[in-house]
PDB file of N, CA and C in Angstrom:
ATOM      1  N   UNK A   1     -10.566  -9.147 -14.545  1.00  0.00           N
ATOM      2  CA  UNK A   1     -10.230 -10.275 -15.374  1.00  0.00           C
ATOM      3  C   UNK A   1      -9.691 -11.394 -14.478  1.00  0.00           C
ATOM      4  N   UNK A   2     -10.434 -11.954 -13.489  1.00  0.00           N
ATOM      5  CA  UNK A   2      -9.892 -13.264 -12.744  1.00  0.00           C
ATOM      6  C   UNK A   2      -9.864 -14.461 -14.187  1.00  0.00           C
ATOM      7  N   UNK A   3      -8.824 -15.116 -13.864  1.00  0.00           N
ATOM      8  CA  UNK A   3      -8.068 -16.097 -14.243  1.00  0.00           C
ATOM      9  C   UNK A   3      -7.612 -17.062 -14.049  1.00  0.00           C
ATOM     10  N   UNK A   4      -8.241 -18.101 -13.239  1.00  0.00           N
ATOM     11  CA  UNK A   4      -7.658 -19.336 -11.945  1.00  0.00           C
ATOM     12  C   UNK A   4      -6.409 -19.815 -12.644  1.00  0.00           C
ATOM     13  N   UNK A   5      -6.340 -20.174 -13.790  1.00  0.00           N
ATOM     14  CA  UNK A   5      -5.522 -21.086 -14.592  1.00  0.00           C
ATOM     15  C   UNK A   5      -3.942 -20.327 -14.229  1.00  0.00           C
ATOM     16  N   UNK A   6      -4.083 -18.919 -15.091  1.00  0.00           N
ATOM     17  CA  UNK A   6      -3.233 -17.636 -14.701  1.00  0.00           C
ATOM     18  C   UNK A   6      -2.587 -17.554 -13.300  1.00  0.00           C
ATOM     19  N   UNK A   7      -3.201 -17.180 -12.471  1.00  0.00           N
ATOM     20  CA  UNK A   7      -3.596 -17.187 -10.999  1.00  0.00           C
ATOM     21  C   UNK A   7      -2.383 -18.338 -10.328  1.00  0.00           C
ATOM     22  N   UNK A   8      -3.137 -19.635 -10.542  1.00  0.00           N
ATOM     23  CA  UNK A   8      -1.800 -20.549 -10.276  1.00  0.00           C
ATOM     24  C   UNK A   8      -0.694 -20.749 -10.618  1.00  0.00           C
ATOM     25  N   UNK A   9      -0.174 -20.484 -12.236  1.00  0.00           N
ATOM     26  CA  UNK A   9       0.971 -19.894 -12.998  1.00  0.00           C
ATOM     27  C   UNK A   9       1.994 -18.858 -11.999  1.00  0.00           C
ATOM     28  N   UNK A  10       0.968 -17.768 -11.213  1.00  0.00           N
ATOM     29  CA  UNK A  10       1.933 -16.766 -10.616  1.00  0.00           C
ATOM     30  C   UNK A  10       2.374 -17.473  -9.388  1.00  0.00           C
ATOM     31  N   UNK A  11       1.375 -17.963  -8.740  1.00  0.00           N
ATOM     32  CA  UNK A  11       1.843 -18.412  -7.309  1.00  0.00           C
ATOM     33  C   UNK A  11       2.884 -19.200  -7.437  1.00  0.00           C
ATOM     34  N   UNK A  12       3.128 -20.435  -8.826  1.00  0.00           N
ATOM     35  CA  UNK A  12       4.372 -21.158  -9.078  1.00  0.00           C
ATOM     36  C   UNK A  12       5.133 -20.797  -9.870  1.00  0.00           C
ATOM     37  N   UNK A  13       5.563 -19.851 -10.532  1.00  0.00           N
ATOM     38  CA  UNK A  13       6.583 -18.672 -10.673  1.00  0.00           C
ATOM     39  C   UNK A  13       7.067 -18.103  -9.168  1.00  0.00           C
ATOM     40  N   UNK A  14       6.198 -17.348  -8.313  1.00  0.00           N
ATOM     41  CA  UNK A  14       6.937 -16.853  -7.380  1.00  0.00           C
ATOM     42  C   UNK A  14       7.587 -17.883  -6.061  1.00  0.00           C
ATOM     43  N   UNK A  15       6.698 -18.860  -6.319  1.00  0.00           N
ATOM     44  CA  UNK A  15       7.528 -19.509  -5.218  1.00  0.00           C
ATOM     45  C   UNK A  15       9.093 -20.244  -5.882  1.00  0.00           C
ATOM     46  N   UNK A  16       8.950 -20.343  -6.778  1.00  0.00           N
ATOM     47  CA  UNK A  16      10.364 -21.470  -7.367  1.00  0.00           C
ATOM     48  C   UNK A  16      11.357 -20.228  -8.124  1.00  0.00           C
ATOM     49  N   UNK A  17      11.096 -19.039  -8.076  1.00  0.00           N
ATOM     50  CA  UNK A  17      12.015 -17.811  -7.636  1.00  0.00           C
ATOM     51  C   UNK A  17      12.549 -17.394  -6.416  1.00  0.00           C
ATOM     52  N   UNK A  18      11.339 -17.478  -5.753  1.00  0.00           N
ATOM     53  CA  UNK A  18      11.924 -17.524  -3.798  1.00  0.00           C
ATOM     54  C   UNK A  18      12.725 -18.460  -3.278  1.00  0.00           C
ATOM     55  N   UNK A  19      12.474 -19.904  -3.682  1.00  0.00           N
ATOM     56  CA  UNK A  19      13.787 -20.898  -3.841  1.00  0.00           C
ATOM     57  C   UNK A  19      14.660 -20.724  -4.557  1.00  0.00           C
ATOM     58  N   UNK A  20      14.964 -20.297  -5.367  1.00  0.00           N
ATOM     59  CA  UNK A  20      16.012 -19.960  -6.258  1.00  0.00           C
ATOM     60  C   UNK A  20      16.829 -19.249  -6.412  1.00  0.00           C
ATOM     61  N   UNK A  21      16.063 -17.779  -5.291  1.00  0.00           N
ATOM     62  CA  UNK A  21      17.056 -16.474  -4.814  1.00  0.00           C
ATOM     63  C   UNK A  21      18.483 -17.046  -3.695  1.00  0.00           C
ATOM     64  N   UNK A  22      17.747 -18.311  -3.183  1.00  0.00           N
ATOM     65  CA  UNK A  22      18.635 -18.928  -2.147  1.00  0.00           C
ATOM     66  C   UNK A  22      19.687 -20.180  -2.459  1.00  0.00           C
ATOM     67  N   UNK A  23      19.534 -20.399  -3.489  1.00  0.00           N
ATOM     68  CA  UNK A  23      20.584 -21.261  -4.262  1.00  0.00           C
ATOM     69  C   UNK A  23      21.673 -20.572  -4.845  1.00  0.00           C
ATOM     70  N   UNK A  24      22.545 -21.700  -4.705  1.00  0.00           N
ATOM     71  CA  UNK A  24      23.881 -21.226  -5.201  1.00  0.00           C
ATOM     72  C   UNK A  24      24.011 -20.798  -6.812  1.00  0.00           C
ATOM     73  N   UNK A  25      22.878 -20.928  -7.388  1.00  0.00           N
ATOM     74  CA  UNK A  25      22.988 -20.272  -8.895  1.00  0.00           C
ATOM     75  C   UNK A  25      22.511 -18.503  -8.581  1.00  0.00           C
ATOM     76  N   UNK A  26      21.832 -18.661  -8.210  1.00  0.00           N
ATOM     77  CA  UNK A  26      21.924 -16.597  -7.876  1.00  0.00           C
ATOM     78  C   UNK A  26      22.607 -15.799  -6.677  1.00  0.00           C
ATOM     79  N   UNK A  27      23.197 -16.681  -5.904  1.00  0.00           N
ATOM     80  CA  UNK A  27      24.159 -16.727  -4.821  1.00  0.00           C
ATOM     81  C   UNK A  27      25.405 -17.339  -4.998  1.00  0.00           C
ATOM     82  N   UNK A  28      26.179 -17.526  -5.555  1.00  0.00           N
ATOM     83  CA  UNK A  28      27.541 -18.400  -5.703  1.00  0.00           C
ATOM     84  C   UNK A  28      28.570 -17.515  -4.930  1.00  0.00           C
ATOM     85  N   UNK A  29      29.186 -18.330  -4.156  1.00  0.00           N
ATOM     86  CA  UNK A  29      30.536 -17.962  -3.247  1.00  0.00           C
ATOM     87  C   UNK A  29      31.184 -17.435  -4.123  1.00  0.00           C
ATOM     88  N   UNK A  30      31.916 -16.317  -3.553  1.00  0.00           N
ATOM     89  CA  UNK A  30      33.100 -15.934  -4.425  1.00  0.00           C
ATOM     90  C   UNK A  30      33.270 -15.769  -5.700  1.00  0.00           C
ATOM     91  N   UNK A  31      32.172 -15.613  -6.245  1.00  0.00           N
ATOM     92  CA  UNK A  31      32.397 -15.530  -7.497  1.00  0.00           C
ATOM     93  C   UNK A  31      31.382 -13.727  -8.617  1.00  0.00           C
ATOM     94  N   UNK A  32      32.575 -13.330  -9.052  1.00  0.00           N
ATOM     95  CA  UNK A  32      32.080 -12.189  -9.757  1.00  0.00           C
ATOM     96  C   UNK A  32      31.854 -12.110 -11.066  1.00  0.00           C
ATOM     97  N   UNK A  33      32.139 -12.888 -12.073  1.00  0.00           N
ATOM     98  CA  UNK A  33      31.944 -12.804 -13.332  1.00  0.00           C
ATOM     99  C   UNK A  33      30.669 -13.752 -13.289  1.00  0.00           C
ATOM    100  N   UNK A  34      30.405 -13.713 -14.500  1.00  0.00           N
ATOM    101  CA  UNK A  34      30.372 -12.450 -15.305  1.00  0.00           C
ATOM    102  C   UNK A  34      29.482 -11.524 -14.848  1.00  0.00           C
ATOM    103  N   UNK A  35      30.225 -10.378 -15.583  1.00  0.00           N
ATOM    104  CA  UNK A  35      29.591  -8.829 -15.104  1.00  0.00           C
ATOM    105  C   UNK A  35      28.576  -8.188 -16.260  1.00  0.00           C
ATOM    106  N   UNK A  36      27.684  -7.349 -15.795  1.00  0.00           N
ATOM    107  CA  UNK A  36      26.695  -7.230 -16.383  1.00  0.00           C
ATOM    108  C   UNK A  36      26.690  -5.280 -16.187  1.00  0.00           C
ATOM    109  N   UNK A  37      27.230  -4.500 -17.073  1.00  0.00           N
ATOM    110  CA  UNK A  37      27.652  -3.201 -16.776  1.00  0.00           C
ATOM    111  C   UNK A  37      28.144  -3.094 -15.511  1.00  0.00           C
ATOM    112  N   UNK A  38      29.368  -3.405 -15.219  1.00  0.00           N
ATOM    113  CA  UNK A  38      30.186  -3.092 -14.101  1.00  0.00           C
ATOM    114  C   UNK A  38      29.811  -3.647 -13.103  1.00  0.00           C
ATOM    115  N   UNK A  39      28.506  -4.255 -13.040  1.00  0.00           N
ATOM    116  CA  UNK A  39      27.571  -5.139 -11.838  1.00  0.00           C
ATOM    117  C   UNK A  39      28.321  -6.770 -11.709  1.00  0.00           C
ATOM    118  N   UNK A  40      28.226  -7.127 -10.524  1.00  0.00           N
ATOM    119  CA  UNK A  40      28.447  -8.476 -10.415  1.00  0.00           C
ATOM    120  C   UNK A  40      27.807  -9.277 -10.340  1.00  0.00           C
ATOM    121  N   UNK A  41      28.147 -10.520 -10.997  1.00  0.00           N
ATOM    122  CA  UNK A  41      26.902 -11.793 -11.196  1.00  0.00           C
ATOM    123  C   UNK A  41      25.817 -11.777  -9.845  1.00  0.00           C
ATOM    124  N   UNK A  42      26.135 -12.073  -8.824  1.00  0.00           N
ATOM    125  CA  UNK A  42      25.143 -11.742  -7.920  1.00  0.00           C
ATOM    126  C   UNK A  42      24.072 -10.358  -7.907  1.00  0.00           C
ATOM    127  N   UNK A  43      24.740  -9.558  -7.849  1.00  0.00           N
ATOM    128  CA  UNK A  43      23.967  -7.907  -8.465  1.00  0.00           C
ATOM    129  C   UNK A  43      22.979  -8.185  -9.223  1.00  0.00           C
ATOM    130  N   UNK A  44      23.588  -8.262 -10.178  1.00  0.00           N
ATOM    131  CA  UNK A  44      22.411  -8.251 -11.232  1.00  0.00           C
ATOM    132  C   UNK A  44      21.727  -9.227 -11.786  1.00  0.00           C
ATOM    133  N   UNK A  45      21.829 -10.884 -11.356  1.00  0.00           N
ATOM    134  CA  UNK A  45      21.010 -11.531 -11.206  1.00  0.00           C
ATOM    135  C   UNK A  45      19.860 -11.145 -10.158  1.00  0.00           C
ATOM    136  N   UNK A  46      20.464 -10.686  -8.899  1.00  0.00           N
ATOM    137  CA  UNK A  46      19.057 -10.347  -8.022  1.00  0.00           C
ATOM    138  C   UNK A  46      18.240  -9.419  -8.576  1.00  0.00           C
ATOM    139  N   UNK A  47      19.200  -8.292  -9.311  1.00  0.00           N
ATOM    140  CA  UNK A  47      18.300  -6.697  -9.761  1.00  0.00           C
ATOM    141  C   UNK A  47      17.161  -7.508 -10.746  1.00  0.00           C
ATOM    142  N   UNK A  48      17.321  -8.808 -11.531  1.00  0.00           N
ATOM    143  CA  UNK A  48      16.514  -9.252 -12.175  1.00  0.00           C
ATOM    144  C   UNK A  48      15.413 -10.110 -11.861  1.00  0.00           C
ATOM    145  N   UNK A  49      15.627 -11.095 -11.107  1.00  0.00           N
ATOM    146  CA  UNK A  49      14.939 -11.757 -10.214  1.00  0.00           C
ATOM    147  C   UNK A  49      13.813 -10.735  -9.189  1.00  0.00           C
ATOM    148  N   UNK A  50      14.317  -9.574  -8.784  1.00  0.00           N
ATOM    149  CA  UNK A  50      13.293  -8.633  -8.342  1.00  0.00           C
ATOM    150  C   UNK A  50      12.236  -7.873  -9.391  1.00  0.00           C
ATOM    151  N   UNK A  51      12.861  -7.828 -10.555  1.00  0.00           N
ATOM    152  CA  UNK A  51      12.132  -7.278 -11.197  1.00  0.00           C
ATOM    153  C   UNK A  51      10.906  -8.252 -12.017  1.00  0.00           C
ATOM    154  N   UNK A  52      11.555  -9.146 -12.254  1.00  0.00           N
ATOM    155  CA  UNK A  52      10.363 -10.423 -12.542  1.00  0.00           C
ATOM    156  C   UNK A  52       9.539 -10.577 -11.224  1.00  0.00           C
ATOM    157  N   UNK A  53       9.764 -10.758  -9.871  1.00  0.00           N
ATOM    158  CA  UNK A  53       9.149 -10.664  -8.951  1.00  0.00           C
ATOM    159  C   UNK A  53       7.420  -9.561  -8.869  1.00  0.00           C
ATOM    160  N   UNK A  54       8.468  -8.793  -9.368  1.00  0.00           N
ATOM    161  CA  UNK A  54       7.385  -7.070  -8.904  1.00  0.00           C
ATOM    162  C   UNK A  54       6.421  -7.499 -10.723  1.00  0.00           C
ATOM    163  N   UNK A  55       6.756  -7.937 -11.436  1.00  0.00           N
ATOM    164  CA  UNK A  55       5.850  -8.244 -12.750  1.00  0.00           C
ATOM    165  C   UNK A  55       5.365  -9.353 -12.594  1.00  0.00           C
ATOM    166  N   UNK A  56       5.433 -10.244 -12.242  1.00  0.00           N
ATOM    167  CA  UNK A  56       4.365 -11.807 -12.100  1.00  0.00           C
ATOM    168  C   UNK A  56       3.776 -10.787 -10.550  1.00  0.00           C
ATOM    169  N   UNK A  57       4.134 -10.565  -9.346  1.00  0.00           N
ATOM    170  CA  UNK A  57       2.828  -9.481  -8.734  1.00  0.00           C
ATOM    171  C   UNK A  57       2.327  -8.906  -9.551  1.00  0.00           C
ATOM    172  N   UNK A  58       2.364  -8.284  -9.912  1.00  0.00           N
ATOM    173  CA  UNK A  58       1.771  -7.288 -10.668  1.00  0.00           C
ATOM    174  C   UNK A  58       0.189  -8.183 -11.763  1.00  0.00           C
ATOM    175  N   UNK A  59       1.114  -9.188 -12.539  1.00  0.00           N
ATOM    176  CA  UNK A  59       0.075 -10.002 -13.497  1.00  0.00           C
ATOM    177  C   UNK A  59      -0.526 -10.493 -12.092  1.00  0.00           C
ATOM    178  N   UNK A  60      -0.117 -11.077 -11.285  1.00  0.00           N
ATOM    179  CA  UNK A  60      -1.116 -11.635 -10.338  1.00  0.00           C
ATOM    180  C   UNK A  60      -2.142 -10.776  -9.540  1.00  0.00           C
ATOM    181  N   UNK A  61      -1.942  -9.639  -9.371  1.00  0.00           N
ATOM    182  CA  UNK A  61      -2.948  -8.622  -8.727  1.00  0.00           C
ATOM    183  C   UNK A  61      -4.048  -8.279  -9.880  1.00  0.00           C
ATOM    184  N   UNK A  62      -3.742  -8.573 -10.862  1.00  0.00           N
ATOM    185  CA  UNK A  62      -4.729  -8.307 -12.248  1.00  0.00           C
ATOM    186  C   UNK A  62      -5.729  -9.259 -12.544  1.00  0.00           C
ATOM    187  N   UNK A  63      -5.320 -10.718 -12.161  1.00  0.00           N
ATOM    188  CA  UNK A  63      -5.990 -12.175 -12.225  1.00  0.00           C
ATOM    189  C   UNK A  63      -6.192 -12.648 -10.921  1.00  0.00           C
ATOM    190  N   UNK A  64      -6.033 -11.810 -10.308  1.00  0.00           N
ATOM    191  CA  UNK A  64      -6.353 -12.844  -8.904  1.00  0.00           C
ATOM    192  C   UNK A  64      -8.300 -13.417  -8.828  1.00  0.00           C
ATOM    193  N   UNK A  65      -8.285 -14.787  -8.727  1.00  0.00           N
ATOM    194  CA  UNK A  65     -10.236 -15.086  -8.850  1.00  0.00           C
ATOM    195  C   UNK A  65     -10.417 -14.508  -8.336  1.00  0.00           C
ATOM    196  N   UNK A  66     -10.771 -14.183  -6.590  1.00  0.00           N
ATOM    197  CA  UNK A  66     -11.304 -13.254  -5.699  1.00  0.00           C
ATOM    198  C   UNK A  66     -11.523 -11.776  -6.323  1.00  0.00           C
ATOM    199  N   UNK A  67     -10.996 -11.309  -7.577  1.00  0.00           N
ATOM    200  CA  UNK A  67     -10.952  -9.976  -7.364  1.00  0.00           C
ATOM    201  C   UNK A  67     -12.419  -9.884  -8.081  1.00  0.00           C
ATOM    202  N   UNK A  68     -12.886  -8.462  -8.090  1.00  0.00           N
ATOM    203  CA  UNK A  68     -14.255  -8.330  -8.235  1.00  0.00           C
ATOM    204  C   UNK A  68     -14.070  -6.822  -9.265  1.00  0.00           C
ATOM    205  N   UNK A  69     -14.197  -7.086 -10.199  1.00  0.00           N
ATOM    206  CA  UNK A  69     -14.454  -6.121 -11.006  1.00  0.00           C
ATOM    207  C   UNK A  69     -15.440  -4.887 -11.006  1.00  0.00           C
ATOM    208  N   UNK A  70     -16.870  -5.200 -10.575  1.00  0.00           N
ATOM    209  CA  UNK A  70     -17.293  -4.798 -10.476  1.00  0.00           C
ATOM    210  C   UNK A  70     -17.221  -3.558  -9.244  1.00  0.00           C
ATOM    211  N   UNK A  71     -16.764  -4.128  -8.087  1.00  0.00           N
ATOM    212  CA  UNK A  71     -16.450  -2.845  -7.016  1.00  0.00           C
ATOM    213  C   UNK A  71     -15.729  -2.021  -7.099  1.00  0.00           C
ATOM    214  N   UNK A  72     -16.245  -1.000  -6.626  1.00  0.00           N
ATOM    215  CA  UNK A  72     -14.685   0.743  -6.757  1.00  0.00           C
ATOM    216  C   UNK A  72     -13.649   0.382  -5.452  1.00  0.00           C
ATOM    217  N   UNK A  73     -12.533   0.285  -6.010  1.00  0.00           N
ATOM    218  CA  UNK A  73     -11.868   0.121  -4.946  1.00  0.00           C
ATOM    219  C   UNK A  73     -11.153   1.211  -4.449  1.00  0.00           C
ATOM    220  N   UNK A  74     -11.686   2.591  -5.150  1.00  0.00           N
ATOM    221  CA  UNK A  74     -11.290   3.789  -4.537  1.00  0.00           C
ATOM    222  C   UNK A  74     -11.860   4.201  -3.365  1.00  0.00           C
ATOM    223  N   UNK A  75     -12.937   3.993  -3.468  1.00  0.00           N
ATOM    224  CA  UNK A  75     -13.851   4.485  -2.034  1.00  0.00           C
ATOM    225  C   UNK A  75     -13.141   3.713  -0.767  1.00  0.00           C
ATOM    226  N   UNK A  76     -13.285   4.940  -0.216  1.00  0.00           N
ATOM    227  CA  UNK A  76     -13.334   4.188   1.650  1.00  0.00           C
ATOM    228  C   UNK A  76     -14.336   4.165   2.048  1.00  0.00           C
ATOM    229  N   UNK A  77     -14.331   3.412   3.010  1.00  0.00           N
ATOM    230  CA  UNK A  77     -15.866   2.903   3.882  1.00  0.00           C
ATOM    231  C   UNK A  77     -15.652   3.568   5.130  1.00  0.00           C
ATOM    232  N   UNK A  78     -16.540   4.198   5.585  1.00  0.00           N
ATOM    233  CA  UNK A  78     -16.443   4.998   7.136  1.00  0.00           C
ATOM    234  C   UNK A  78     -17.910   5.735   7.330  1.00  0.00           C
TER     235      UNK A  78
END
């Protein structure tokens, strides 16, 4: 199921998350609240930010144009 439209959606999701892991909103000095089950704002903003990460991959390995439906991508070649 390539998807160009899709496709570009992920690449600008993951990049303006990769900027964003490095800003002071998912990084803030010194600061622990609020807590998220005993986790600290940093914690578990990243535990989330990774996990949206590994799911827009994920939609993006599904839509990528290049991919080819038609080939087994189980086989090895040798």
């Amino acid at each position: 199921m390539a998807n160009p439209r899709l496709w570009n959606y992920c690449k600008i999701i993951i990049g303006i998350l990769v900027v964003l892991i490095f800003t002071p909103l998912v990084t803030p000095a010194d600061q622990i609240e609020p807590t998220l089950l005993l986790m600290p704002y940093s914690l578990w903003v990243g535990i989330l930010v990774s996990i949206i990460l590994v799911l827009v991959t994920y939609l993006g390995s599904r839509v990528h144009p290049g991919l080819n439906t038609d080939q087994k991508t189980d086989e090895v070649d040798g």
